[in-house]
N, C-alpha and C. Protein backbone atom coordinates (compact mmCIF):
# COMPACT_ATOMS: atom_id res chain seq x y z
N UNK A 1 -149.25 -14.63 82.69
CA UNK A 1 -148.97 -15.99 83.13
C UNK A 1 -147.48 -16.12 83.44
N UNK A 2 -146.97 -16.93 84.23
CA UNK A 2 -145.61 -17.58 84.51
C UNK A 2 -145.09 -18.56 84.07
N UNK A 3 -144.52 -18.46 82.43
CA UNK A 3 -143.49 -19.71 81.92
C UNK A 3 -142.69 -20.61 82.82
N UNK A 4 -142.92 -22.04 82.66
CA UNK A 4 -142.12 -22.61 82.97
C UNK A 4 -140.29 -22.49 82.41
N UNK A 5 -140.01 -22.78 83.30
CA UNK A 5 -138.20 -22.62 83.37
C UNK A 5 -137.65 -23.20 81.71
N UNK A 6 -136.95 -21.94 80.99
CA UNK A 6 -136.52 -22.04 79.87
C UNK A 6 -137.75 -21.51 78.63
N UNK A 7 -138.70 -20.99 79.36
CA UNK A 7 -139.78 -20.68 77.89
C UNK A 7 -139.85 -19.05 78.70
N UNK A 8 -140.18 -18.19 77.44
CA UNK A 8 -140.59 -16.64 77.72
C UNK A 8 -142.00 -16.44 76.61
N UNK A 9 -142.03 -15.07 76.85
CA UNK A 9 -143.24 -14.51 75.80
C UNK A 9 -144.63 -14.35 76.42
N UNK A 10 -145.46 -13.97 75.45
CA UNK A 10 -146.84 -14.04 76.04
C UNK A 10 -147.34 -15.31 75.73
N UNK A 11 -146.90 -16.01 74.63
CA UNK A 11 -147.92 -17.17 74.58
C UNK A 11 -146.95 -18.51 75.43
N UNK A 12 -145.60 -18.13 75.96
CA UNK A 12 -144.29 -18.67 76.62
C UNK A 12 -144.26 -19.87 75.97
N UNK A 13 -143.95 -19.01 74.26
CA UNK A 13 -143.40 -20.28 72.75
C UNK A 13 -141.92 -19.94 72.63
N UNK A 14 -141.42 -19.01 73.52
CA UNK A 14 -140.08 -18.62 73.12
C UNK A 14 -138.93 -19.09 74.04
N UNK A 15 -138.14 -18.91 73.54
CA UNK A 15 -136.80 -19.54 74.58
C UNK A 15 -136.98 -18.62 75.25
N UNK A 16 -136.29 -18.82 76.81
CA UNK A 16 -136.10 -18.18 77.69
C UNK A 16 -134.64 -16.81 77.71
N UNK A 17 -134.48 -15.68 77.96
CA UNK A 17 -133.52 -14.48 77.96
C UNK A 17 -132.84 -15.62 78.83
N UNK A 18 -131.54 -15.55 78.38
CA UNK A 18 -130.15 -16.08 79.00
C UNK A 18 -129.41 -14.57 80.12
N UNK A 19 -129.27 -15.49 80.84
CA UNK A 19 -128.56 -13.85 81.83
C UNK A 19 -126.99 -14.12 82.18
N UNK A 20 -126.41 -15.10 81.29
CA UNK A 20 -125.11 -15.75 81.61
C UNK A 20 -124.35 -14.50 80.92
N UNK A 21 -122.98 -13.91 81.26
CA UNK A 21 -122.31 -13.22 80.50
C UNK A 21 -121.59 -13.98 79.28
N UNK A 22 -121.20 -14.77 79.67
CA UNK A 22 -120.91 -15.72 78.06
C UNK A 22 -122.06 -16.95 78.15
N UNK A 23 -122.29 -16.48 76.94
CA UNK A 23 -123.98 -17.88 76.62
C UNK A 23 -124.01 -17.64 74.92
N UNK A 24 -124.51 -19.06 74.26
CA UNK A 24 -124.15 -19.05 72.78
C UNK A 24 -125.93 -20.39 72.42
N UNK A 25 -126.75 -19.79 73.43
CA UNK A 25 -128.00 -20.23 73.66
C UNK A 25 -128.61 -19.92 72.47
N UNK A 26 -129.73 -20.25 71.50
CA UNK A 26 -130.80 -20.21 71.11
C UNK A 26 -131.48 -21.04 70.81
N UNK A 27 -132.58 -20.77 69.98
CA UNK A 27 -133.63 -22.19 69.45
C UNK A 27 -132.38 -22.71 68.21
N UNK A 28 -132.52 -24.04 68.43
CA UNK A 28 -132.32 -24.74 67.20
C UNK A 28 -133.61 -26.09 66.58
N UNK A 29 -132.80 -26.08 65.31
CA UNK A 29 -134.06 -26.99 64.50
C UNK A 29 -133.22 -28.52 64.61
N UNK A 30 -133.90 -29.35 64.82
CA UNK A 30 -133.36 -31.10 64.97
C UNK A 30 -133.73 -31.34 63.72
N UNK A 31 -133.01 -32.47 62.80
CA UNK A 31 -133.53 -33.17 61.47
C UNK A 31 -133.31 -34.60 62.47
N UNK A 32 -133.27 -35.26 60.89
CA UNK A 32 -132.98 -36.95 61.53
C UNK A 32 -131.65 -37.02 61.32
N UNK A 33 -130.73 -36.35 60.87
CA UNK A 33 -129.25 -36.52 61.52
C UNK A 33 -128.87 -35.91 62.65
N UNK A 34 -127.90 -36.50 63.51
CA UNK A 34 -127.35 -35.73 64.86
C UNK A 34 -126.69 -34.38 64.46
N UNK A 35 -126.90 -33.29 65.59
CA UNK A 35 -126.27 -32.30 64.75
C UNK A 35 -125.84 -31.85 66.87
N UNK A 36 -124.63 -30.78 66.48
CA UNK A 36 -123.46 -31.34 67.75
C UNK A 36 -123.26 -29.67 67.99
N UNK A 37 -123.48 -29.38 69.56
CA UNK A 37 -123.29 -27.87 69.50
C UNK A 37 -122.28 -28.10 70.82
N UNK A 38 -121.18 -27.11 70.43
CA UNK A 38 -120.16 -26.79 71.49
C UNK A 38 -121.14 -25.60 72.22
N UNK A 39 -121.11 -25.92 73.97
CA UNK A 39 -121.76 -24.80 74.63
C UNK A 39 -121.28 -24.25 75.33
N UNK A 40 -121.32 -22.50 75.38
CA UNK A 40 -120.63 -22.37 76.93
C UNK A 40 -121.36 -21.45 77.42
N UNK A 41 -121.15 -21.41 78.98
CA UNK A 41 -122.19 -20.66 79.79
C UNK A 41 -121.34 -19.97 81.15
N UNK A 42 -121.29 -18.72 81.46
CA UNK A 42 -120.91 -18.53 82.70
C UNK A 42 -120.01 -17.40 82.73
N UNK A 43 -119.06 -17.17 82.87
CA UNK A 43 -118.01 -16.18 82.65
C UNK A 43 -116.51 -16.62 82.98
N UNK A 44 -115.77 -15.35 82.41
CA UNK A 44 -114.23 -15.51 82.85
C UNK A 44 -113.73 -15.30 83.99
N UNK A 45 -114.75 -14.53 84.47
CA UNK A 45 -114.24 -14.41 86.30
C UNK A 45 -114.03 -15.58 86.78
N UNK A 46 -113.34 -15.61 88.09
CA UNK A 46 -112.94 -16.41 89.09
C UNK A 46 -113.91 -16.71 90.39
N UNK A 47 -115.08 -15.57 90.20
CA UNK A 47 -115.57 -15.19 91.23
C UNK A 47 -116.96 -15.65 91.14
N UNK A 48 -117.18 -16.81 92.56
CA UNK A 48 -118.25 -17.25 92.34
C UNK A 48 -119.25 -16.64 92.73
N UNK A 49 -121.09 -17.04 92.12
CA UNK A 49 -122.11 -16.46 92.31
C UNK A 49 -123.07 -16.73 93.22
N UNK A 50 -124.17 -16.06 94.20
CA UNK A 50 -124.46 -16.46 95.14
C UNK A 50 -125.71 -17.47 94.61
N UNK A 51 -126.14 -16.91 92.58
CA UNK A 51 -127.15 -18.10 91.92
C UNK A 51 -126.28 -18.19 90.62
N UNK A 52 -126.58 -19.17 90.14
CA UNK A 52 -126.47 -19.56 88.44
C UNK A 52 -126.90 -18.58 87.52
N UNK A 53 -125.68 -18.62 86.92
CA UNK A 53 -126.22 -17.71 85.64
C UNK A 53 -126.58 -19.02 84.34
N UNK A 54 -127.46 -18.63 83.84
CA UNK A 54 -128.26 -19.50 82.86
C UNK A 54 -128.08 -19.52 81.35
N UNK A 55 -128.11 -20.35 80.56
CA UNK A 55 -127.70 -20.23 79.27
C UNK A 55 -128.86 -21.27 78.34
N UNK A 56 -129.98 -20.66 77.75
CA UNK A 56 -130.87 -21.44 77.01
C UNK A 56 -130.70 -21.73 75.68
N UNK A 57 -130.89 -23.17 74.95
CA UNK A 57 -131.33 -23.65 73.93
C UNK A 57 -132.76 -23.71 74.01
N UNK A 58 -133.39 -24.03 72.80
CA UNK A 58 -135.06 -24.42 72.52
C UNK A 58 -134.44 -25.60 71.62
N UNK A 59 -134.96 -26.56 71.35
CA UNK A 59 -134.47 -27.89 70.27
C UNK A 59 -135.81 -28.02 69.48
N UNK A 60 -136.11 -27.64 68.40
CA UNK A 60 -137.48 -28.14 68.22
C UNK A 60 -137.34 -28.77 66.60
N UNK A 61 -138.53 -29.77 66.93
CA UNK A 61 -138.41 -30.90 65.64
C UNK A 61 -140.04 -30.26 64.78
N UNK A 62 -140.09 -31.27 63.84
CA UNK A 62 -141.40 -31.61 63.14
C UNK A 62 -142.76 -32.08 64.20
N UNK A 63 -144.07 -31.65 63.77
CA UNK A 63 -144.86 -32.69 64.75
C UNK A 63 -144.83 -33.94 64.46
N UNK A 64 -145.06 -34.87 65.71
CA UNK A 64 -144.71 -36.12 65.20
C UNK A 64 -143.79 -36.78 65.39
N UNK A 65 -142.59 -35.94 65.76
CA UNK A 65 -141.06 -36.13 66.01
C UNK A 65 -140.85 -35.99 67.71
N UNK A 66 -139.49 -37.19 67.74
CA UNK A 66 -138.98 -37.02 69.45
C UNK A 66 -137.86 -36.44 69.02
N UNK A 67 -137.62 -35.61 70.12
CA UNK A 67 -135.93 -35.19 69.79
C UNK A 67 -135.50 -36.20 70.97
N UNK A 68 -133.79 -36.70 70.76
CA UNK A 68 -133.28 -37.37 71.27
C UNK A 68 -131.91 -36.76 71.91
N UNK A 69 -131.38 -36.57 72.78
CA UNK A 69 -129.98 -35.84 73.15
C UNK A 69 -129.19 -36.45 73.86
N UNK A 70 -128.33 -36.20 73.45
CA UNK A 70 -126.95 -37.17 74.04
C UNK A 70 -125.78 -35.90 74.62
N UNK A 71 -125.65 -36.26 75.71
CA UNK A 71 -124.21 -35.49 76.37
C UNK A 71 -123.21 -35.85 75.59
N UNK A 72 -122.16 -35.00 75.15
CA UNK A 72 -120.60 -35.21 74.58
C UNK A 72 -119.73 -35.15 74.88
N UNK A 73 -119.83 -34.29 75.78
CA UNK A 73 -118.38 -33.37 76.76
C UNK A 73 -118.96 -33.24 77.64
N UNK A 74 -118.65 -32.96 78.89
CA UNK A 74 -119.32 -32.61 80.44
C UNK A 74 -118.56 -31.17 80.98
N UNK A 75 -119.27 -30.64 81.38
CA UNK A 75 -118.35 -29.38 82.51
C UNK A 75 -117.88 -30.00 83.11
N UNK A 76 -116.42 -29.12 83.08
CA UNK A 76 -115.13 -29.22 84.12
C UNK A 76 -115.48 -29.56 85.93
N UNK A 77 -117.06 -29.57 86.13
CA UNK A 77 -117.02 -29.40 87.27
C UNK A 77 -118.08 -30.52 87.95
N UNK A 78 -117.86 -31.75 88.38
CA UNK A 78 -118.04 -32.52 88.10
C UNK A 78 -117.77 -33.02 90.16
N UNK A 79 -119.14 -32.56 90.80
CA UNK A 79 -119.09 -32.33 92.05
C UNK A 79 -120.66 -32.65 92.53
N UNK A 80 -121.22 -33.23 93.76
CA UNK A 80 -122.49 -33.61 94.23
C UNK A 80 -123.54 -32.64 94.23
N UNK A 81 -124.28 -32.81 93.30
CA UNK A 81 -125.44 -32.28 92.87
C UNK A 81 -125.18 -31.29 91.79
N UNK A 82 -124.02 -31.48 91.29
CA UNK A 82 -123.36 -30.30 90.04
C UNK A 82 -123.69 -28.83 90.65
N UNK A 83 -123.38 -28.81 92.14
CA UNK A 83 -123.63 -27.35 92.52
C UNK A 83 -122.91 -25.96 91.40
N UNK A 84 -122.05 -26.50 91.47
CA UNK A 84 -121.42 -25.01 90.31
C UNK A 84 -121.43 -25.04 89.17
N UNK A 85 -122.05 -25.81 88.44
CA UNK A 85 -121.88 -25.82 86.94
C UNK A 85 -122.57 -27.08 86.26
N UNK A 86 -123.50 -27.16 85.61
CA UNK A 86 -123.94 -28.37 84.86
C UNK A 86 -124.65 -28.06 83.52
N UNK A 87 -125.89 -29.09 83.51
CA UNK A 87 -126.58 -29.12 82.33
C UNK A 87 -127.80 -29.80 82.73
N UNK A 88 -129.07 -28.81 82.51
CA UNK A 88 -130.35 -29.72 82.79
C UNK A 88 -130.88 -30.13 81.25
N UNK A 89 -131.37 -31.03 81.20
CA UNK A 89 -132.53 -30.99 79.76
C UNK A 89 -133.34 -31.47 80.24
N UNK A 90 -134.62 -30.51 79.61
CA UNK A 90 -136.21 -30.77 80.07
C UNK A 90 -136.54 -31.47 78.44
N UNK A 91 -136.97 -32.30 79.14
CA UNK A 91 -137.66 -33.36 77.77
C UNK A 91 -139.35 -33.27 77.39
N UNK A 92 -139.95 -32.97 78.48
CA UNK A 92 -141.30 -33.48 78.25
C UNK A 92 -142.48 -32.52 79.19
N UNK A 93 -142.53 -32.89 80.41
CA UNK A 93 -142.90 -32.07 81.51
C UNK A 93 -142.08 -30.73 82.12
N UNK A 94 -142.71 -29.59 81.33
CA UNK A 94 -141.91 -28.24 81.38
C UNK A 94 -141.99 -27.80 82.69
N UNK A 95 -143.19 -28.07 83.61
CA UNK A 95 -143.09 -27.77 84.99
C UNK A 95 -142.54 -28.22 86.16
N UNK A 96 -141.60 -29.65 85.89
CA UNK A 96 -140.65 -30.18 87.08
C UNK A 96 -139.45 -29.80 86.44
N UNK A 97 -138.35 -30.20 87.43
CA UNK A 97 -136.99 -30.24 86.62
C UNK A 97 -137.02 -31.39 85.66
N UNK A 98 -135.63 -31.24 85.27
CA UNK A 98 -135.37 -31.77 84.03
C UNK A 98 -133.80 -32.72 84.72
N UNK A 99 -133.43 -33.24 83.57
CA UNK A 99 -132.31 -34.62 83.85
C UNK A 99 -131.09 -33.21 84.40
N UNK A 100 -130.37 -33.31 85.32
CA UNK A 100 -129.17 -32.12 85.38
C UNK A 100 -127.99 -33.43 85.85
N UNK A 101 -127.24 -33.18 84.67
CA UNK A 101 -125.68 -33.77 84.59
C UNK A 101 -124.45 -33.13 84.83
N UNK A 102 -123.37 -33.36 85.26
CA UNK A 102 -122.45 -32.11 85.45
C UNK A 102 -120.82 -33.20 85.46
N UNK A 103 -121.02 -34.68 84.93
CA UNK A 103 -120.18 -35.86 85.23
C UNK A 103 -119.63 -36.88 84.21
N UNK A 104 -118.79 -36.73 84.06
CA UNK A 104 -118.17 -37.38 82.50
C UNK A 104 -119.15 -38.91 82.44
N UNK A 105 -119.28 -39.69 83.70
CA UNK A 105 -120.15 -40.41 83.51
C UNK A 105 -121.53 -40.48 82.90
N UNK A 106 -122.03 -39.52 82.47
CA UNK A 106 -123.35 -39.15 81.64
C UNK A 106 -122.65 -38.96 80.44
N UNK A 107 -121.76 -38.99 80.04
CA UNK A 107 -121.18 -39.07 78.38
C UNK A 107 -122.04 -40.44 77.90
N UNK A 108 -122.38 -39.91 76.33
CA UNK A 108 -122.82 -40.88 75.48
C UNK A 108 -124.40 -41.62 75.81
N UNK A 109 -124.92 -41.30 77.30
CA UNK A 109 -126.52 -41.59 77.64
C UNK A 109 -127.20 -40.85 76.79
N UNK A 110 -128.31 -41.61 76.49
CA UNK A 110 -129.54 -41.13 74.93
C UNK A 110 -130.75 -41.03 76.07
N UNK A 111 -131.34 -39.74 75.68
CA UNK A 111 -132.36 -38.95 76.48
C UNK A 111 -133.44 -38.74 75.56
N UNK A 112 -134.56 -39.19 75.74
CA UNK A 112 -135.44 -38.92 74.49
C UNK A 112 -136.58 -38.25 74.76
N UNK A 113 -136.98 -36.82 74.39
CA UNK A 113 -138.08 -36.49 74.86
C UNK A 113 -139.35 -37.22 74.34
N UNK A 114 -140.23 -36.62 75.34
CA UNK A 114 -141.67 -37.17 75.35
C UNK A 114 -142.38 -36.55 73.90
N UNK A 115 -141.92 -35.24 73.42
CA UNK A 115 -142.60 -35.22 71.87
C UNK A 115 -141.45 -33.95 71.27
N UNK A 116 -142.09 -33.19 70.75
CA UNK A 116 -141.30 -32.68 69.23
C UNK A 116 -140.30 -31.37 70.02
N UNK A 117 -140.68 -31.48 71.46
CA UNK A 117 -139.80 -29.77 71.78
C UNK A 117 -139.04 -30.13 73.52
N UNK A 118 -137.83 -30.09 73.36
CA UNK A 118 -136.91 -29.86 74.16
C UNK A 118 -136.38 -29.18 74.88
N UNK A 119 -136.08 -28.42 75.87
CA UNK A 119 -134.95 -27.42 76.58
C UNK A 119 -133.64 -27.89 77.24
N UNK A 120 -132.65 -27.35 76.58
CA UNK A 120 -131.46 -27.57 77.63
C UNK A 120 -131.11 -26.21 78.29
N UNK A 121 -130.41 -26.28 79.35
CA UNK A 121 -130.57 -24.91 80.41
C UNK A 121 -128.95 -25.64 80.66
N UNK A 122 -127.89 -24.74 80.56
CA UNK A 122 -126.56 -24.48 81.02
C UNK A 122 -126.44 -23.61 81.90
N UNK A 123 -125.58 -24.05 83.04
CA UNK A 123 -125.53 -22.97 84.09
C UNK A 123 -124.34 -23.02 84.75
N UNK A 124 -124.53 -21.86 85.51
CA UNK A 124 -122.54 -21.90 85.98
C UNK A 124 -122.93 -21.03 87.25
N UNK A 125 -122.41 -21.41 88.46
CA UNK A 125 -122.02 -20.42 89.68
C UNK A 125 -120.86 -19.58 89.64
N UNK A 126 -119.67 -20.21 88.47
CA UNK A 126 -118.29 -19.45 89.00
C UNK A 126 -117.51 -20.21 87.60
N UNK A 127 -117.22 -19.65 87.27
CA UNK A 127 -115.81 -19.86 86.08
C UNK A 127 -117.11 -20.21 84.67
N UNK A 128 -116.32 -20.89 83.69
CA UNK A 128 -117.12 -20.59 82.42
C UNK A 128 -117.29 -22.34 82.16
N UNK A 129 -118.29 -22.84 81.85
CA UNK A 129 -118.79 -24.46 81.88
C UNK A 129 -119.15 -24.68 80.27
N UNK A 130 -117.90 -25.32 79.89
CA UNK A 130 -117.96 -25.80 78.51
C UNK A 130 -118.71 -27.10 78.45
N UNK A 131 -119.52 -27.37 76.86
CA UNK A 131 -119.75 -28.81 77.38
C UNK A 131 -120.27 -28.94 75.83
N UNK A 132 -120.60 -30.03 75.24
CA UNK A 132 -121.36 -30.54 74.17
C UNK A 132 -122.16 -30.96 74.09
N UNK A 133 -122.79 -31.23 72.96
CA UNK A 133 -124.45 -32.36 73.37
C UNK A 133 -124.59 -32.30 71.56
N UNK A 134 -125.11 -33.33 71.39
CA UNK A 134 -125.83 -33.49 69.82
C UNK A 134 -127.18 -33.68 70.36
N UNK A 135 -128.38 -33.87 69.05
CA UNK A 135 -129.49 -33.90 69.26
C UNK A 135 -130.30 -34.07 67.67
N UNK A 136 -131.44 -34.68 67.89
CA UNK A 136 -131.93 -35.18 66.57
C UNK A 136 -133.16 -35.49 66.63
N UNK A 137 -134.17 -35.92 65.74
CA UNK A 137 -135.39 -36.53 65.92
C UNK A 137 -135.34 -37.64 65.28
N UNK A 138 -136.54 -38.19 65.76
CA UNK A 138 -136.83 -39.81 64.90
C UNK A 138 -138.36 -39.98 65.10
C-alpha cells in the first residue's frame, strides 16, 4: 500500500524517514500540558534544492484525546506560498494537505486536530528553517 504523506511501515503506523540533512523529527507523546519543541530542518548549505527536503514529527495522544498545536517561532522565510521553507500540520485527513505556514503572522493560531494523532512535516528548499510549535491534548 501507499502511506499517506508523513506515515511509513506496513501497517503506515509509523512516522515517515526524514530525508532532510539536519532534521530532529520523531514521534512524540502530547499530555494535557503544552510541551514546546525547537525544530530544524534543511541544511547548512547555501544551495538551493530543485524539491524539499522533509523533516517528520508523529504527535500522538490518548484515545479520546485532540491534540492541539500552536506555531511559536516561524522560518526565516516568510515568502508566497512558503516556497522555500515552512511548516505543514496534518490534523485529521491524512490524504489532503495539511495547514502549511511559513509567516510570523501564524504565531500563536490554535490548530486542533480532528482526533488523538497529528503530523507536522518541516521542510526547506535551501538554507536550514528553524521554527517552534508546542502541542497538547484535551
Amino acid at each position: 500500500c501507499v502511506c499517506p504523506r508523513g506515515f511509513a511501515g506496513d501497517s503506515c503506523d509509523a512516522t515517515a524517514k526524514s530525508d532532510a540533512p539536519v532534521c530532529n523529527g520523531g514521534t512524540l507523546t502530547a499530555t494535557d500540558q503544552p510541551q514546546s519543541v525547537d525544530a530544524s530542518v534543511g541544511t547548512n548549505d547555501f544551495v538551493p534544492y530543485p524539491v524539499a527536503s522533509n523533516c517528520y514529527w508523529m504527535i500522538n495522544a490518548p484515545a479520546g484525546k485532540k491534540i492541539v498545536f500552536n506555531l511559536t517561532a516561524a522560518p526565516s522565510s516568510c515568502v508566497q506560498n512558503c516556497a522555500w521553507q515552512g511548516v505543514e500540520i496534518l490534523m485529521g485527513n491524512f490524504d489532503t494537505y495539511g495547514v502549511t505556514m511559513c509567516c510570523p503572522s501564524m504565531i500563536g493560531q490554535e490548530f486542533t486536530a480532528t482526533g488523538n494523532l497529528a503530523i507536522v512535516r518541516g521542510f526547506a528548499r535551501s538554507n536550514l528553517a528553524n521554527f517552534s510549535f508546542t502541542y497538547r491534548y484535551f
